[in-house]
Protein backbone atom coordinates (compact mmCIF):
# COMPACT_ATOMS: atom_id res chain seq x y z
CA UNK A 1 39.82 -6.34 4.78
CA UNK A 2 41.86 -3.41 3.76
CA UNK A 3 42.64 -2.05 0.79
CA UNK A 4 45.98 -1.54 -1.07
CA UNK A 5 46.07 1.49 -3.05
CA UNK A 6 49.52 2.11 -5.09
CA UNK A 7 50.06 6.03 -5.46
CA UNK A 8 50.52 7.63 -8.71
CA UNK A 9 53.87 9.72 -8.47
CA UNK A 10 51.27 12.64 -8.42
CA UNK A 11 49.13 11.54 -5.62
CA UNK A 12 52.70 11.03 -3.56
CA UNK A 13 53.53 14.56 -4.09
CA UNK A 14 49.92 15.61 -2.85
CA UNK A 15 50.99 18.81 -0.17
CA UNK A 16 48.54 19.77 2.56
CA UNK A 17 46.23 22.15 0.38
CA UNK A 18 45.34 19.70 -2.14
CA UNK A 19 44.42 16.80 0.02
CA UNK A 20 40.78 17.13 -0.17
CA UNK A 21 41.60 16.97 -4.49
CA UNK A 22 43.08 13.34 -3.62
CA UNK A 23 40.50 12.28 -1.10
CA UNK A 24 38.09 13.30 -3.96
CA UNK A 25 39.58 10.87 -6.43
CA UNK A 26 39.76 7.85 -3.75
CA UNK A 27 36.39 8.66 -2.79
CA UNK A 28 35.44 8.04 -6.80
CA UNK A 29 37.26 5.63 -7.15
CA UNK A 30 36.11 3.08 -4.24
CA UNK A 31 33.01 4.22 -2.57
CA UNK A 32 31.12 1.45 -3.99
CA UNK A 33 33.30 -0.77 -2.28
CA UNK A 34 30.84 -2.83 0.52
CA UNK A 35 33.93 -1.75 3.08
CA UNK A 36 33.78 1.69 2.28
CA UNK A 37 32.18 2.85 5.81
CA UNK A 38 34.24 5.28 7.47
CA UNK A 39 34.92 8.19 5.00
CA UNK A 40 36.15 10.54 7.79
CA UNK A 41 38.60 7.98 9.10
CA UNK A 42 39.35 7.08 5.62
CA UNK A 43 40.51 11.42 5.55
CA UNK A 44 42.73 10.89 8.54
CA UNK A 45 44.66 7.87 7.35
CA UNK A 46 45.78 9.38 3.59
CA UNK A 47 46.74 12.51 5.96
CA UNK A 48 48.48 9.84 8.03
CA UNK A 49 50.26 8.74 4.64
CA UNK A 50 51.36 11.41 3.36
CA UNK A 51 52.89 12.46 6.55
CA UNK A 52 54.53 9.49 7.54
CA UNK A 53 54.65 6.91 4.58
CA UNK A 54 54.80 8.99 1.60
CA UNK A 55 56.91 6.86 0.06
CA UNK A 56 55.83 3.46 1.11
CA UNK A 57 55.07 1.61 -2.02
CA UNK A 58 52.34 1.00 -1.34
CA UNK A 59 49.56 2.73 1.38
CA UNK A 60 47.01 0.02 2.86
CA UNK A 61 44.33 2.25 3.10
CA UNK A 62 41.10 0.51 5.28
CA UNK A 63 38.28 2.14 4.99
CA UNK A 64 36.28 0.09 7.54
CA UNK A 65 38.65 1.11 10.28
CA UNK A 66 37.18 3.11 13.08
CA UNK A 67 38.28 6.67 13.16
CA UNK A 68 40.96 7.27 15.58
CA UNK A 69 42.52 10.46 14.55
């Protein structure tokens, strides 16, 4: 089951530095979830979103997906 997460206008603007700040906040704000597995994959797809799908409306973030890079 993913998970949809809809960006604050802030969290779209997130540059490189600051990623870990954002991870931090995600990482608050859903590690109790039972799917919450994969932290480290978790890392690489908000990287993946901001790269690629920064302004998707909204990023389906899965945090039980395996970590592929």
């Amino acid at each position: 089951m993913g998970a949809v997460h809809n960006p604050t206008a802030c969290a779209r603007r997130t540059l490189p530095d600051a990623t870990p700040f954002l991870l931090d906040q995600l990482n608050r704000d859903y590690s109790n979830s039972r799917y919450w597995t994969n932290p480290h994959g978790m890392r690489h797809q908000v990287i993946c979103h901001l790269a690629i799908a920064r302004d998707k409306p909204e990023w389906n973030i899965e945090p039980w997906r395996p970590d592929v890079g």
